[in-house]
Protein backbone atom coordinates (compact mmCIF):
# COMPACT_ATOMS: atom_id res chain seq x y z
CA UNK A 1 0.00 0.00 0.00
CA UNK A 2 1.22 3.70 -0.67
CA UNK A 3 0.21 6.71 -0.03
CA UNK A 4 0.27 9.60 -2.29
CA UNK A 5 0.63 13.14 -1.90
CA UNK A 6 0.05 16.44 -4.80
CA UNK A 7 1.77 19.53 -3.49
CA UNK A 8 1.63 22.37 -5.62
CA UNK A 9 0.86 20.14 -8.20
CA UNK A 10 0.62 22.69 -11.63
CA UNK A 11 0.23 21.90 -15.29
CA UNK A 12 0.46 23.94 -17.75
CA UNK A 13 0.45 23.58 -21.90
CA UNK A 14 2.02 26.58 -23.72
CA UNK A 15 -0.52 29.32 -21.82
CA UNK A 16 -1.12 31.36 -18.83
CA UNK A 17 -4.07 29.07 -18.74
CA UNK A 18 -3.51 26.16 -16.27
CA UNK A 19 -4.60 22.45 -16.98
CA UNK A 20 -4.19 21.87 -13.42
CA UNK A 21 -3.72 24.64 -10.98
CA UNK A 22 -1.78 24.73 -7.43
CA UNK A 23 -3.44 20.99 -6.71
CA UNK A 24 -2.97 20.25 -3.30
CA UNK A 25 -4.14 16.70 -2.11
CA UNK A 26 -3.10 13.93 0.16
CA UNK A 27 -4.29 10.24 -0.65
CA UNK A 28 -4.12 7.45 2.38
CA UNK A 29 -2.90 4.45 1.95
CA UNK A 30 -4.92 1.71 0.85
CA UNK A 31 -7.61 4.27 -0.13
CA UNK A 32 -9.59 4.60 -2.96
CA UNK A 33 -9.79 8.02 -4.64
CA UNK A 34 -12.12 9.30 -6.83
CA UNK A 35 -11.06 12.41 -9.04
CA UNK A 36 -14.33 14.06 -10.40
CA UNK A 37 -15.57 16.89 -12.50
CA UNK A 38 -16.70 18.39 -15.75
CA UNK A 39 -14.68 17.09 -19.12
CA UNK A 40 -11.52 18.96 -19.45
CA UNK A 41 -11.22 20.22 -15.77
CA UNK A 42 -7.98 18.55 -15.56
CA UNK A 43 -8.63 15.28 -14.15
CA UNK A 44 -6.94 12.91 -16.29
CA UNK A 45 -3.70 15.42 -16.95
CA UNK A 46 -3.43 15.05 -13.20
CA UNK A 47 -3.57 11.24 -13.24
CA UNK A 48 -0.94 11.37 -16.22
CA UNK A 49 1.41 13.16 -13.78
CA UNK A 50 0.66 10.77 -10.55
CA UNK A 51 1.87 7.48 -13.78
CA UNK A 52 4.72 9.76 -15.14
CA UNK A 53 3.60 10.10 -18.52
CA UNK A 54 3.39 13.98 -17.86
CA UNK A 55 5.74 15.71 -15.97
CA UNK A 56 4.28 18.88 -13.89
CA UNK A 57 5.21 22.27 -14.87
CA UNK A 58 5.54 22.88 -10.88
CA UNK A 59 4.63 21.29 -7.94
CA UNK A 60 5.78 17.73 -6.51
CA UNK A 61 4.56 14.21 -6.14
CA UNK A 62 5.46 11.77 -3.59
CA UNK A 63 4.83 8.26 -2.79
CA UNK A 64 5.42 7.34 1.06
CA UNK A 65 7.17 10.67 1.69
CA UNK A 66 9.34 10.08 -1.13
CA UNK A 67 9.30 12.73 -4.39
CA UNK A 68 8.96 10.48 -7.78
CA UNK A 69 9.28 13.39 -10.41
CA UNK A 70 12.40 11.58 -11.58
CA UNK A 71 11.82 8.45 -11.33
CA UNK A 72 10.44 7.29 -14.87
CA UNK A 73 7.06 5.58 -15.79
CA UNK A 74 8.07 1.91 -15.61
CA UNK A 75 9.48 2.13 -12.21
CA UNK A 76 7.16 3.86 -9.97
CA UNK A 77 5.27 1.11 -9.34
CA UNK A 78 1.96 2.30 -10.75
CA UNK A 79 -0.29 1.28 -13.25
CA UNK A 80 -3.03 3.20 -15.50
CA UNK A 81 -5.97 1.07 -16.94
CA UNK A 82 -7.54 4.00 -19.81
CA UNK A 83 -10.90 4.36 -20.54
CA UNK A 84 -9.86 2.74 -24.22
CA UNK A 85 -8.69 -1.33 -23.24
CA UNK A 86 -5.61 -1.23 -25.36
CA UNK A 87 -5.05 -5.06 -25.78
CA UNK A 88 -2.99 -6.51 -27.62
CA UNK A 89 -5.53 -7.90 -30.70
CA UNK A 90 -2.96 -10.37 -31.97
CA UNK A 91 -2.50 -11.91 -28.08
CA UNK A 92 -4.92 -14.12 -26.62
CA UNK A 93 -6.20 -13.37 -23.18
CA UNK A 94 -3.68 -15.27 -20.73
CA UNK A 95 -0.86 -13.58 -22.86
CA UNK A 96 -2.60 -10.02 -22.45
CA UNK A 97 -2.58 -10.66 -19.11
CA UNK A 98 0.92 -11.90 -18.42
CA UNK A 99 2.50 -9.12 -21.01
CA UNK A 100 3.85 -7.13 -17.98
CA UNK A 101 5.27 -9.83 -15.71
CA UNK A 102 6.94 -11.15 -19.42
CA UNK A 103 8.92 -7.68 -19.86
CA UNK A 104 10.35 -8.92 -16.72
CA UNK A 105 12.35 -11.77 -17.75
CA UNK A 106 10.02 -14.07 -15.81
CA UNK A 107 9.53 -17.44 -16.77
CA UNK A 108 6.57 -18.23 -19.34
CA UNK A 109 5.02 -21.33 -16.65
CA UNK A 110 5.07 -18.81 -13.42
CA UNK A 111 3.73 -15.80 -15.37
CA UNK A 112 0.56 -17.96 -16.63
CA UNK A 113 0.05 -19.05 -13.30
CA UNK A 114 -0.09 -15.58 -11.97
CA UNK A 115 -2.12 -14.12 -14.75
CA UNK A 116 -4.47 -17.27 -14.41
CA UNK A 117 -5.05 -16.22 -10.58
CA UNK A 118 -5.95 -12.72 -11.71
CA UNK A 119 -8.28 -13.85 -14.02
CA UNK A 120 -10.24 -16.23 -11.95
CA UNK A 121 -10.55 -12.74 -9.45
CA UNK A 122 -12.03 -10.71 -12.60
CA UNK A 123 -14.11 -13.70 -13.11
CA UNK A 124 -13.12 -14.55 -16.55
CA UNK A 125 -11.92 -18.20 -15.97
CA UNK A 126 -11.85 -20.22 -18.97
CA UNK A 127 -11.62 -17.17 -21.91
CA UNK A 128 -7.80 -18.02 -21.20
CA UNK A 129 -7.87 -18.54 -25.24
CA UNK A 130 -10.16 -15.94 -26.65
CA UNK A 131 -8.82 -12.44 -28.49
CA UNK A 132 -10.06 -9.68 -27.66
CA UNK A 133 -12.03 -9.22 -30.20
CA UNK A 134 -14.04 -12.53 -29.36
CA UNK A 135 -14.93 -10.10 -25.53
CA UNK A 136 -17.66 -8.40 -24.90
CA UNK A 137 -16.85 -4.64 -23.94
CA UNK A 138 -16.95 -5.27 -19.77
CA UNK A 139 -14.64 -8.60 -20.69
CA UNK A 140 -12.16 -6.75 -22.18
CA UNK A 141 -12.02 -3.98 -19.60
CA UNK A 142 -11.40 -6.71 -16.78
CA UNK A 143 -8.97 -8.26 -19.32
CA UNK A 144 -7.20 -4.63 -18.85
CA UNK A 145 -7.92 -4.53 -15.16
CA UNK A 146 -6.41 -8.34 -14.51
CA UNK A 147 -3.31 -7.12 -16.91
CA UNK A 148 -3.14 -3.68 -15.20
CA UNK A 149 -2.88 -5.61 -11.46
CA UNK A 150 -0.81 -9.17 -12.35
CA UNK A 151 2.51 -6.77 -11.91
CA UNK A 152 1.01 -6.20 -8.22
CA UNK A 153 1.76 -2.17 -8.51
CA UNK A 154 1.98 0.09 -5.88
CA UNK A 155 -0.74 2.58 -6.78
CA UNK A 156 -3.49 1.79 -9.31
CA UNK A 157 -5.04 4.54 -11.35
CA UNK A 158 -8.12 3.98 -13.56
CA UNK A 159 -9.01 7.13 -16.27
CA UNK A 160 -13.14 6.46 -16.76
CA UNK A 161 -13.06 3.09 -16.57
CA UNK A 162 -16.80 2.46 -16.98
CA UNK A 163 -17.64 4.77 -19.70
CA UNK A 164 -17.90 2.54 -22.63
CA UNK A 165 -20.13 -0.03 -20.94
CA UNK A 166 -23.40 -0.01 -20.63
CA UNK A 167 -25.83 0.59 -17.33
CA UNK A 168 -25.80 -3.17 -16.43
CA UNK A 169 -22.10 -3.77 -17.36
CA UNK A 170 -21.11 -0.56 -15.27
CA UNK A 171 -22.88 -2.03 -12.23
CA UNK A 172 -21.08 -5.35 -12.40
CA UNK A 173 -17.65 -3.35 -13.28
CA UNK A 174 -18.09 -0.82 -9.76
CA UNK A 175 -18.75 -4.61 -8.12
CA UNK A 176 -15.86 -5.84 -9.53
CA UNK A 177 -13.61 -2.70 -8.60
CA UNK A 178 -14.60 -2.23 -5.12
CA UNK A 179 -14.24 -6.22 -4.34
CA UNK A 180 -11.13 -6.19 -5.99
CA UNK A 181 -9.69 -2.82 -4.29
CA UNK A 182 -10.87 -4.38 -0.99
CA UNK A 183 -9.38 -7.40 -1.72
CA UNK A 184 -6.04 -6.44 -2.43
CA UNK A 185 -6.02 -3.35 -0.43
CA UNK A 186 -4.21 -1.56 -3.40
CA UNK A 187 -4.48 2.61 -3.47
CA UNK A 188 -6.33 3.33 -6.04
CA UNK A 189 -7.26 6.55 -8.00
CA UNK A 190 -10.08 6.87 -10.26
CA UNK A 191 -11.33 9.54 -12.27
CA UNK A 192 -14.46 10.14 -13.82
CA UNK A 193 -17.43 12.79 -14.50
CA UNK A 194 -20.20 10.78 -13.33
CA UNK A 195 -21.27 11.69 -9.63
CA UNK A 196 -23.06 8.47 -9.49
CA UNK A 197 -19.81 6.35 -9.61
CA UNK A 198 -17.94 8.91 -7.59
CA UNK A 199 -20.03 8.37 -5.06
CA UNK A 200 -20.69 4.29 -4.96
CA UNK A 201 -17.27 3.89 -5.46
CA UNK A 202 -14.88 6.25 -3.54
CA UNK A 203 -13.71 6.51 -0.10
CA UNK A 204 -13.05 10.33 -0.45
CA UNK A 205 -13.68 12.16 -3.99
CA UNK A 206 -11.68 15.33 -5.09
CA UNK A 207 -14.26 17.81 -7.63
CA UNK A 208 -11.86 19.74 -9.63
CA UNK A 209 -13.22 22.84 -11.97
CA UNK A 210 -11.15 24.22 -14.20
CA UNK A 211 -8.37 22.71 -12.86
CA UNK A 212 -8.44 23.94 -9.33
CA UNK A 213 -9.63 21.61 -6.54
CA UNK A 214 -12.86 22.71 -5.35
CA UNK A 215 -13.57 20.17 -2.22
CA UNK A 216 -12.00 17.09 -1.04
CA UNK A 217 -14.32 14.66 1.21
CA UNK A 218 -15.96 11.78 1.70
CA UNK A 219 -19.57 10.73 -0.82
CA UNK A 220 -22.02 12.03 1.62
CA UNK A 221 -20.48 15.41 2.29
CA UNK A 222 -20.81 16.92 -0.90
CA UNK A 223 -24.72 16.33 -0.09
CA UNK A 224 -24.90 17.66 3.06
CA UNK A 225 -22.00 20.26 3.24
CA UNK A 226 -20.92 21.47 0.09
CA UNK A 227 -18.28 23.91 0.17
CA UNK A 228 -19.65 25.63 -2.64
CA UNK A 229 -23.05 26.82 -4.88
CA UNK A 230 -21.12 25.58 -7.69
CA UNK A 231 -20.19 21.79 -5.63
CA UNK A 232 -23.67 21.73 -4.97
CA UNK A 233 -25.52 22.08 -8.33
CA UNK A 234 -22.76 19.88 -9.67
CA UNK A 235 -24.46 17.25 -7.25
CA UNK A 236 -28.31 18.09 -8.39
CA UNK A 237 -28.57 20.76 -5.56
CA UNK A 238 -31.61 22.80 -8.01
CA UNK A 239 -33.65 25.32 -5.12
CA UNK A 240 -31.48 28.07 -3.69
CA UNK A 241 -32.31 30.64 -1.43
CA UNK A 242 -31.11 33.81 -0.92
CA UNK A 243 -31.07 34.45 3.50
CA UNK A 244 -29.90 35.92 6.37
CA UNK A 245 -29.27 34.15 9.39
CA UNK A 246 -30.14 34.92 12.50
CA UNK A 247 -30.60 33.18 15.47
CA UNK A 248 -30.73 29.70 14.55
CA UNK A 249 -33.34 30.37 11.82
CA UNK A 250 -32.74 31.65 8.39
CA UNK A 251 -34.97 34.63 7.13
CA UNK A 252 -35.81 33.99 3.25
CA UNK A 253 -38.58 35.47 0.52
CA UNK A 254 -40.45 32.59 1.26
CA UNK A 255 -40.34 33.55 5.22
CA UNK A 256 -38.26 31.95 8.03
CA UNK A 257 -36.77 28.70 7.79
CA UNK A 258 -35.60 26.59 10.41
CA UNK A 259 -32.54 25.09 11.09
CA UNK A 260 -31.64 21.69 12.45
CA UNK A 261 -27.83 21.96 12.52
CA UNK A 262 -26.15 25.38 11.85
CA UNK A 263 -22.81 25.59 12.11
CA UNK A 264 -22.57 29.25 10.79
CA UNK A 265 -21.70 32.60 11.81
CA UNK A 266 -25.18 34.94 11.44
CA UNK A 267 -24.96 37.30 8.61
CA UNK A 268 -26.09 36.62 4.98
CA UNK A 269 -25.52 32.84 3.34
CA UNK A 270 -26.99 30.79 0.37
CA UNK A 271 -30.36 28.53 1.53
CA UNK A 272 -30.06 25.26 -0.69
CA UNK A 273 -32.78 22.33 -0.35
CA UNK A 274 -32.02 19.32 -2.40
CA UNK A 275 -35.36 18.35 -4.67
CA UNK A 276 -35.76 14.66 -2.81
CA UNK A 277 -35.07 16.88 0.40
CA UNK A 278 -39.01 18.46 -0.12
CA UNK A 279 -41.46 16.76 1.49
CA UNK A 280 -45.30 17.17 -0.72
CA UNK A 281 -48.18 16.83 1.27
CA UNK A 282 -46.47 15.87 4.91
CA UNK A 283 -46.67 18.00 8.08
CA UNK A 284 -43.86 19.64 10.61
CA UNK A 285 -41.91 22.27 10.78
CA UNK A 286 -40.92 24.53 7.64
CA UNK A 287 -44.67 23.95 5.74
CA UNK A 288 -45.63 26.15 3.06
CA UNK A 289 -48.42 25.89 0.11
CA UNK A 290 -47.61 25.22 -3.23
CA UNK A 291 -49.06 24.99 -6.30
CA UNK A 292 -48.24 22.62 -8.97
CA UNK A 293 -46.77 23.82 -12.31
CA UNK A 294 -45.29 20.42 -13.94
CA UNK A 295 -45.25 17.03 -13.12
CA UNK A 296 -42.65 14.58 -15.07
CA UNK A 297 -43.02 11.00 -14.32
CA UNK A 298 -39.62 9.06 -15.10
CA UNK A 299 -40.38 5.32 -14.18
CA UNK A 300 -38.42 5.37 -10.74
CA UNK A 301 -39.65 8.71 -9.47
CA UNK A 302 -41.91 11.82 -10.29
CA UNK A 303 -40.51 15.38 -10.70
CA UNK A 304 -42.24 18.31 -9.75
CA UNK A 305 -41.88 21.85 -10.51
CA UNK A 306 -44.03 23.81 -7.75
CA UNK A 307 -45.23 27.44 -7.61
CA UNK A 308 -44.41 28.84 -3.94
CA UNK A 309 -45.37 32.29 -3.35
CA UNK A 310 -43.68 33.05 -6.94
CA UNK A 311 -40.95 31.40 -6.78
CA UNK A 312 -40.52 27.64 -8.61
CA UNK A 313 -38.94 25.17 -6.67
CA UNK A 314 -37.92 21.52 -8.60
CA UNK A 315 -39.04 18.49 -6.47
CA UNK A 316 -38.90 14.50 -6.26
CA UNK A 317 -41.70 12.13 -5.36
CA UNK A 318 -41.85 8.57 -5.21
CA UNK A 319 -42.94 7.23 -8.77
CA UNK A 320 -46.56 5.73 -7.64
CA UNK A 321 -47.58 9.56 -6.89
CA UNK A 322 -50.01 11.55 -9.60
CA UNK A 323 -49.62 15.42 -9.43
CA UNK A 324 -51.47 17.49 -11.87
CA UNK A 325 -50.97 20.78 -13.20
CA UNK A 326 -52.67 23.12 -10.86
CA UNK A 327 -52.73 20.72 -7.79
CA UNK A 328 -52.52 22.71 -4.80
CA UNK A 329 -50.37 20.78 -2.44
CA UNK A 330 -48.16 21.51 0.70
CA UNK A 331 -44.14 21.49 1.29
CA UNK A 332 -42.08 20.87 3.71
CA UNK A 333 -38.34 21.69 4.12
CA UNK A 334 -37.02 19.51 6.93
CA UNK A 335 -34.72 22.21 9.11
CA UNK A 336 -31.88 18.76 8.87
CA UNK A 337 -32.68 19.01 5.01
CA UNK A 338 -31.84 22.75 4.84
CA UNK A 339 -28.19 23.56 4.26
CA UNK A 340 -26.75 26.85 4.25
CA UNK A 341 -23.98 28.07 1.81
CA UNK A 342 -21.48 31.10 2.00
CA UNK A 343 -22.84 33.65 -0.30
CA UNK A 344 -18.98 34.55 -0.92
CA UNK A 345 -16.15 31.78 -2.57
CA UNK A 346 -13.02 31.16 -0.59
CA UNK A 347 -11.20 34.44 -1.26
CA UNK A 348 -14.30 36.45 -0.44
CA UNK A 349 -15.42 37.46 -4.01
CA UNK A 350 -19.08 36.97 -4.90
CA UNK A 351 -20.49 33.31 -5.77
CA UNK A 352 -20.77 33.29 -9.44
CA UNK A 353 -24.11 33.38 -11.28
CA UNK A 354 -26.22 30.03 -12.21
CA UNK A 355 -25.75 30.48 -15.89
CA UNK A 356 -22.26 30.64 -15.44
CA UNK A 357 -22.00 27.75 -13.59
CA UNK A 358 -23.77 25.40 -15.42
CA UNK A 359 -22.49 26.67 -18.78
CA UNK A 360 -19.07 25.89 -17.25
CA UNK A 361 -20.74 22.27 -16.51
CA UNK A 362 -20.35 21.74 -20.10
CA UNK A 363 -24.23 19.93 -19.86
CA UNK A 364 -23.59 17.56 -17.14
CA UNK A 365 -25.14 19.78 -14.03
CA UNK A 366 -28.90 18.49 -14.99
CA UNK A 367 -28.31 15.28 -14.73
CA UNK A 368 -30.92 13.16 -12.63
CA UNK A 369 -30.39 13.37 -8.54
CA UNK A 370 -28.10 10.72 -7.14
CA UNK A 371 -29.02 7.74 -4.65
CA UNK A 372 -27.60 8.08 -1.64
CA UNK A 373 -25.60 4.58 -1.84
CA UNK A 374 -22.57 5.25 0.38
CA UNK A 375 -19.14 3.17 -0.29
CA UNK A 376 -18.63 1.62 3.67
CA UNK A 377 -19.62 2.44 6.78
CA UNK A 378 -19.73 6.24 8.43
CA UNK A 379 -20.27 7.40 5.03
């Protein structure tokens, strides 16, 4: 096991603009790591730097205390599985697999008997024969996997492993992964632009925009404390708030709010209220009417867009509930639901707008609310 620490870590290609900008990160040993944000936000030039195959334009990177900037790709003892398989076409699978621990001078009967172990662990016992081209897409990306881990690396880091596959094969691949990863105890980095797999999968997840780190945690704190307006509408955060708190209560257009935990100075913040946060048609504290404006039935749930006092509101409902247009219903914001955001960024300049943000999202910030399945326990 190793653990892995970015100081400073900067990239930059041929501009003022940064790829990856004054990354600062420290990754446990034996952890698994999820690096996640929009495309081109600099996720994958940072796990180029971590394998050596880019070198950073400042900063440092060490493994177990110890810098690795000049040691050279094959020797740092880590391995990167890319989102295309890369097999060898003209190799069958057991070869494929034992290419790595071949480059090694080890004998042919001892490197098939290691790659044969691997691939009984990525479940592919028996396709010891097959090319690649006789897989199926999630065969050949545990072909890569079992090739990627036979050399038993120090640090494993996988660029969007699951984004070729399909809905069913990616569940059976984030199985695989975390069964594996537990298995072998191996630090692992991942990167992807998914929140869904960021969350199932990861220990801790670092979201990176635009190449600057924006909040490094575990799954369920991006939910329930994000550090950011921008962090939480990247995780389907839709109803903000303008408020001032006072008092334990926040003070909003829509009147006060209560609060269940608030761990803020008083002054002015952010009110956000997740849409499967809103309770329709219940009872408590933090009740208003609503009217209905839409109602979008998806097969696992029902989205509503509701009219309170003038202001919309986007909401989720179990699927077996019918809402019509012009319904007149009742909402409830549960004061532990209600979380409160700084209405100023980090080095006290104003949040930026919401057309900004999600134009910067590059079309991924609308994508549908996440379960809450936590990786572990204390999640």
């Amino acid at each position: 096991m190793t653990a892995v620490v970015l100081h400073n870590l900067t990239k930059r290609f041929g501009s003022e603009v940064a790829a990856v900008d004054n990354l600062c990160l420290e990754i446990k040993s034996g952890e698994l790591v999820g690096f996640l944000g929009p495309s081109g936000c600099g996720k994958t030039t940072t796990l180029k730097m971590v394998a050596g195959l880019l070198h950073p334009t400042d900063g440092d990177i060490t493994f177990d205390g110890l810098s690795v900037l000049d040691i050279p790709p094959e020797r740092r003892g880590a391995v990167m599985v890319f989102q295309n398989h890369l097999l060898f076409p003209y190799m069958n699978v057991i070869d494929n697999v034992s290419f790595g621990l071949r480059m090694r001078n080890l004998p042919k009967r001892a490197t098939h008997e290691r790659a044969r172990h691997m691939l009984d662990l990525v479940r592919l016992s028996g396709f010891e024969q097959r090319r690649p081209t006789e897989l199926s897409g999630g065969q050949q990306q545990r072909v890569a996997l079992a090739r990627a881990l036979v050399t038993e690396p120090r640090l494993l880091l996988l660029d969007e492993p699951l984004s070729n596959l399909d809905a069913h094969l990616r569940y059976e691949m984030r199985e695989l992964i975390l069964s594996l990863q537990r298995k072998l105890k191996i630090t692992t980095i991942f990167v992807t632009h998914d929140q869904q797999e960021a969350v199932i999968l990861s220990d801790r997840t670092a979201v990176i925009f635009q190449g600057i780190l924006q909040q490094f945690g575990k799954p369920r704190d991006f939910y329930e404390r994000p550090a950011s307006e921008r962090v939480a509408r990247f995780f389907g955060t839709e109803n903000f708030l303008e408020g001032v708190l006072s008092g334990g209560a926040v003070e909003t257009s829509l009147g006060k709010l209560e609060l269940t935990d608030c761990q803020q100075t008083e002054g002015r913040v952010l009110v956000s209220i997740r849409p499967d946060a809103i309770v329709v048609n219940g009872a408590g504290t933090n009740t208003l009417d609503a009217t209905v404006i839409s109602s979008l039935y998806s097969g696992t749930n029902t989205r509503l867009s509701l009219d309170i006092a003038g202001i919309e509101l986007q909401a989720i409902e179990s699927a077996h509930v019918k809402y019509a247009p012009g319904d007149r219903v009742t909402v409830t914001f549960p004061p532990e639901r209600v979380v409160l955001i700084p209405t100023t960024s980090g080095n006290g300049t104003k949040a930026p707008d919401a057309a900004a943000i999600e134009d910067s999202f590059d079309g991924i910030v609308n994508q549908p609310s996440v379960d809450t399945h936590y990786r572990g326990t204390g999640q």
